[in-house]
N, C-alpha and C. Protein backbone atom coordinates (compact mmCIF):
# COMPACT_ATOMS: atom_id res chain seq x y z
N UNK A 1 54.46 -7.76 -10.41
CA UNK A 1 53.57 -8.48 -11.30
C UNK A 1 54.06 -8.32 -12.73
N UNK A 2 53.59 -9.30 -13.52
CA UNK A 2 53.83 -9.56 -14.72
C UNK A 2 53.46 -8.54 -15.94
N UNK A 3 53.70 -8.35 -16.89
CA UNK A 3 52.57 -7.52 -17.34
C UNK A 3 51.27 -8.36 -17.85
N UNK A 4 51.65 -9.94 -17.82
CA UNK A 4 50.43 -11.11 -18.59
C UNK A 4 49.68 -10.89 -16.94
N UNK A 5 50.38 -10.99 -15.88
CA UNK A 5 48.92 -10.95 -14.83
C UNK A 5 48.61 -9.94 -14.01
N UNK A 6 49.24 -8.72 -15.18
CA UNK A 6 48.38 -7.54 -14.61
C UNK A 6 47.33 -7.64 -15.30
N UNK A 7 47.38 -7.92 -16.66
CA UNK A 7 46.38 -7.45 -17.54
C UNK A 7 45.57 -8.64 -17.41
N UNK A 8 45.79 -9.57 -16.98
CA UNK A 8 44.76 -10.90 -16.19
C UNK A 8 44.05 -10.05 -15.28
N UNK A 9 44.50 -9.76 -14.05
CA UNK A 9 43.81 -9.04 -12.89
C UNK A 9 42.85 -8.33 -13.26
N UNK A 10 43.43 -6.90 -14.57
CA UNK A 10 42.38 -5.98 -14.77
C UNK A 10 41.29 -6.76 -15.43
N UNK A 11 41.60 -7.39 -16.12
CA UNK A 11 40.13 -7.86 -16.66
C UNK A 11 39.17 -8.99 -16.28
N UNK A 12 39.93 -9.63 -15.18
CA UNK A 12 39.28 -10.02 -14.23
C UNK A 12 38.07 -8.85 -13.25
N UNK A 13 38.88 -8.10 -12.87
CA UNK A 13 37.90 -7.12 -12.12
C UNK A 13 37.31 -6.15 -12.90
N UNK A 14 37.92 -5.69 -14.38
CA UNK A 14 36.51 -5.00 -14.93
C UNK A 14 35.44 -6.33 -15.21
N UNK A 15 35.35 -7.56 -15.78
CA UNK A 15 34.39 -8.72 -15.37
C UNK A 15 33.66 -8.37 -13.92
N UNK A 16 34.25 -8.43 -12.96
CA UNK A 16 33.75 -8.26 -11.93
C UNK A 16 32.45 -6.95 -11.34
N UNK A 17 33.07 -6.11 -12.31
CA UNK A 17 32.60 -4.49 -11.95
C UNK A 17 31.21 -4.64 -13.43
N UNK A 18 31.51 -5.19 -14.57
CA UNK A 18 30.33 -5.29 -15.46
C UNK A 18 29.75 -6.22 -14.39
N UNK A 19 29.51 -7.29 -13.66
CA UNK A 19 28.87 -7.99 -12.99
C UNK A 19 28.20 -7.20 -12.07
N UNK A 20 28.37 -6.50 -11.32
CA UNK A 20 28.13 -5.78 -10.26
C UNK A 20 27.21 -4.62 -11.15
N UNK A 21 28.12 -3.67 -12.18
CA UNK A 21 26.90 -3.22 -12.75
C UNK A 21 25.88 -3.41 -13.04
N UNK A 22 25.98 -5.04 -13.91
CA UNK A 22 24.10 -5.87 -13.99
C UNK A 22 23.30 -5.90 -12.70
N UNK A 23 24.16 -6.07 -11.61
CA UNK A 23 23.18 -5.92 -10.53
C UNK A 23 22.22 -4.88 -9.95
N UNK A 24 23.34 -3.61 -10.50
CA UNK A 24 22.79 -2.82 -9.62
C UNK A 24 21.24 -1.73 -10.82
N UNK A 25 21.68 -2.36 -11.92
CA UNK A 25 20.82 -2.15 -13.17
C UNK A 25 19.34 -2.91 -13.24
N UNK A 26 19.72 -4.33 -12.49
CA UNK A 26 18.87 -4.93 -12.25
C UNK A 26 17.73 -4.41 -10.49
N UNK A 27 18.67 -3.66 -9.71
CA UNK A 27 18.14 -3.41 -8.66
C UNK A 27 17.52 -1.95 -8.96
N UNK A 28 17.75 -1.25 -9.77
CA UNK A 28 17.16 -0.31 -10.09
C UNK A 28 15.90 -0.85 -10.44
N UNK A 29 15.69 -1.66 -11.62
CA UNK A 29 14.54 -1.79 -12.29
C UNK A 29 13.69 -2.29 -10.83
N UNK A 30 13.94 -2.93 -10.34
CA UNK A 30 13.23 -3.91 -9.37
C UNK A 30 12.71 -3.09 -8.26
N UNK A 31 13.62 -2.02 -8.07
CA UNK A 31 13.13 -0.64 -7.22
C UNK A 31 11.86 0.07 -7.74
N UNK A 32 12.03 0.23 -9.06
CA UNK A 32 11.41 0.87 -9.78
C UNK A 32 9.82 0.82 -9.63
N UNK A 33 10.01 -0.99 -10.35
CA UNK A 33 8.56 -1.88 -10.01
C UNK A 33 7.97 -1.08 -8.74
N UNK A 34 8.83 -2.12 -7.50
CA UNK A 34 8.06 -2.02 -6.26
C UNK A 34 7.78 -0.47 -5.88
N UNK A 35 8.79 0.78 -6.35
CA UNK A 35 8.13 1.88 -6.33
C UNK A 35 6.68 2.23 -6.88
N UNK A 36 6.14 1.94 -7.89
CA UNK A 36 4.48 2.24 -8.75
C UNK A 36 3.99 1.37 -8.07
N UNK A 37 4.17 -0.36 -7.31
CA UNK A 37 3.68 -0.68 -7.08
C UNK A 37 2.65 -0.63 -5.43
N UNK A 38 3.81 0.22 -4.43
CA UNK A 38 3.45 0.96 -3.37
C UNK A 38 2.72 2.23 -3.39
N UNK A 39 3.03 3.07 -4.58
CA UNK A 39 2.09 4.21 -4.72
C UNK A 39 0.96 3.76 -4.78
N UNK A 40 0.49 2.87 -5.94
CA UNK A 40 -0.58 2.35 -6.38
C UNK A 40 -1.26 1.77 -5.48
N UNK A 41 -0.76 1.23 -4.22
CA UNK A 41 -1.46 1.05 -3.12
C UNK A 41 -1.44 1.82 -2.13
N UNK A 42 -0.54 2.94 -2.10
CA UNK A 42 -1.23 4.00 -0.87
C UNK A 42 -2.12 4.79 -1.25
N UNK A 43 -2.62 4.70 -2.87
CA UNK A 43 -3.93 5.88 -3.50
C UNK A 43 -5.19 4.88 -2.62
N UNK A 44 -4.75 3.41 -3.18
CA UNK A 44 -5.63 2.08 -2.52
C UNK A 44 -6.53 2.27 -1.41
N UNK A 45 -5.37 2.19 -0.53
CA UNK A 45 -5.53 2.63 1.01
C UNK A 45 -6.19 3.88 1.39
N UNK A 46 -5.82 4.76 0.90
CA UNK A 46 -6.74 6.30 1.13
C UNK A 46 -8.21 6.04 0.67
N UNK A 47 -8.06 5.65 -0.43
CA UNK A 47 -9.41 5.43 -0.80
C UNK A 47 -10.30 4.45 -0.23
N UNK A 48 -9.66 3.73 0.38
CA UNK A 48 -10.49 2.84 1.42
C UNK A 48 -10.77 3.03 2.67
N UNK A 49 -9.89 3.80 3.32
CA UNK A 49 -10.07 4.82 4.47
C UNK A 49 -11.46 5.81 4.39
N UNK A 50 -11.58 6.24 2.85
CA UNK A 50 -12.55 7.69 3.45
C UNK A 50 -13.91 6.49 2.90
N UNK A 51 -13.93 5.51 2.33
CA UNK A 51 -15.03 4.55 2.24
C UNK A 51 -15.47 4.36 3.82
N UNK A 52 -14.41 4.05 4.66
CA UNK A 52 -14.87 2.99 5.67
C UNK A 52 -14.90 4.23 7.02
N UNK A 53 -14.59 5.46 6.99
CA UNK A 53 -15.15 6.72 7.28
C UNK A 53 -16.82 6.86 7.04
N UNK A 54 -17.62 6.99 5.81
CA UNK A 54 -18.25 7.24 5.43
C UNK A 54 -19.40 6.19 5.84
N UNK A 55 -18.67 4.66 5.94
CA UNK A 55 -19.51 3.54 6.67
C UNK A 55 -19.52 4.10 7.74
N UNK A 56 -18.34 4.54 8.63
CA UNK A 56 -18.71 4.59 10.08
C UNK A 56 -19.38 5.56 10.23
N UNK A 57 -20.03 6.55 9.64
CA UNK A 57 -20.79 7.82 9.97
C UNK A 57 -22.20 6.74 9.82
N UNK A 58 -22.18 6.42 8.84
CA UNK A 58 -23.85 5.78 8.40
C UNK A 58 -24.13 4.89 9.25
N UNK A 59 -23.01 4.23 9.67
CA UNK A 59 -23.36 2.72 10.87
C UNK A 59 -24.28 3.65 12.20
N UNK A 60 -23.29 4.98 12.75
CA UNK A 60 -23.44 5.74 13.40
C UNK A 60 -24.75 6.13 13.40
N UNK A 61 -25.43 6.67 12.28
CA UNK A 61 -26.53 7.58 12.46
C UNK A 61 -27.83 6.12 12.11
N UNK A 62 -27.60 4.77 11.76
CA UNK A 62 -27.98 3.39 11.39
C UNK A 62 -28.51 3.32 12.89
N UNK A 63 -27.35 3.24 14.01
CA UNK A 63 -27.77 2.92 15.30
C UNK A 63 -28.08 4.39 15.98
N UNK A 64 -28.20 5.07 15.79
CA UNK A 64 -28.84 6.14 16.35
C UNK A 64 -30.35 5.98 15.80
N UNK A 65 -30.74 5.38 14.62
CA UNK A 65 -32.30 5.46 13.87
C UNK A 65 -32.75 4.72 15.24
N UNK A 66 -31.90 3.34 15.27
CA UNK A 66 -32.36 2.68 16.20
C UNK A 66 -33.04 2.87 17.47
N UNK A 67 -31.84 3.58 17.80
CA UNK A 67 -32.29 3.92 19.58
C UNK A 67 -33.19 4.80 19.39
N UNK A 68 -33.32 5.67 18.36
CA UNK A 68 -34.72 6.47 18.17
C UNK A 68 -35.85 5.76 18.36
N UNK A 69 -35.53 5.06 17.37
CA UNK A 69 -37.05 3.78 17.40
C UNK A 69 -37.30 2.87 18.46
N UNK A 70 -36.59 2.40 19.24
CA UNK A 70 -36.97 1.67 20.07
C UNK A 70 -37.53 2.69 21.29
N UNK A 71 -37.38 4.37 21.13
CA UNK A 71 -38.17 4.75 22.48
C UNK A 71 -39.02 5.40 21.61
N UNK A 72 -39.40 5.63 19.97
CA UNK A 72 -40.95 6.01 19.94
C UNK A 72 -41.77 5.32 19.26
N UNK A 73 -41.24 4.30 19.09
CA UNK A 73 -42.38 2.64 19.09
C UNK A 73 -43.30 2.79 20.02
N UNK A 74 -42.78 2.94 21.43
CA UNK A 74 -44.25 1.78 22.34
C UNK A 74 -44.83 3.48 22.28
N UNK A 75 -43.83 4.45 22.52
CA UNK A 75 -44.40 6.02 22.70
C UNK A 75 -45.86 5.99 21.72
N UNK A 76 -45.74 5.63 20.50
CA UNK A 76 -46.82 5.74 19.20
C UNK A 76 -47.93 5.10 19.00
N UNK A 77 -46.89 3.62 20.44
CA UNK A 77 -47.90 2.56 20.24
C UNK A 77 -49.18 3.10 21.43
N UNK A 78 -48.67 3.87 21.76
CA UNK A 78 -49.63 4.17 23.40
C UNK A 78 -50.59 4.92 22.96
N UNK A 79 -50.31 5.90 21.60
CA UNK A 79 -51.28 7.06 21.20
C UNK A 79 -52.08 6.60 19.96
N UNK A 80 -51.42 5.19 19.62
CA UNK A 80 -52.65 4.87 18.81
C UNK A 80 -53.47 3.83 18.82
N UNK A 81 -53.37 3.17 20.16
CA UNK A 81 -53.87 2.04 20.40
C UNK A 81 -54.28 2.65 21.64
C-alpha cells in the first residue's frame, strides 16, 4: 500500500470506530433510561402486590361476614319473631 491509501484506510476506520463509538454512547444512555425506568416499575409492582394481598384478606373475611350471616339471620329470625 501506498502511503496516500494507508493513511486513506486509517481514517477511514478511525471514522468508522468514532461511528461505532456514538453508538455505543448512545446505547449506554438508552440502557440507562430503560434501567430507572424498570426499577421504577418493580417498586410499582410490589406495591401493588401487597395492595391486592390486603384486598384478598378483606374479600376473605367480606365472604366469611357473609356465610356468617346467612346462618344467623333466620337463627335471630326464629328468636325474635
Amino acid at each position: 500500500m501506498t502511503e496516500d491509501r494507508l493513511e486513506e484506510f486509517l481514517l477511514r476506520l478511525e471514522n468508522r470506530m468514532d461511528s461505532m463509538n456514538l453508538s455505543l454512547v448512545s446505547m449506554d444512555k438508552t440502557l440507562a433510561v430503560n434501567t430507572k425506568s424498570l426499577e421504577f416499575h418493580i417498586k410499582r409492582t410490589e406495591l401493588l402486590e401487597k395492595e391486592v394481598k390486603l384486598l384478598e384478606r378483606n374479600q376473605n373475611r367480606v365472604i366469611g361476614a357473609f356465610i356468617v350471616a346467612q346462618f344467623a339471620i333466620p337463627v335471630l329470625m326464629k328468636f325474635l319473631f
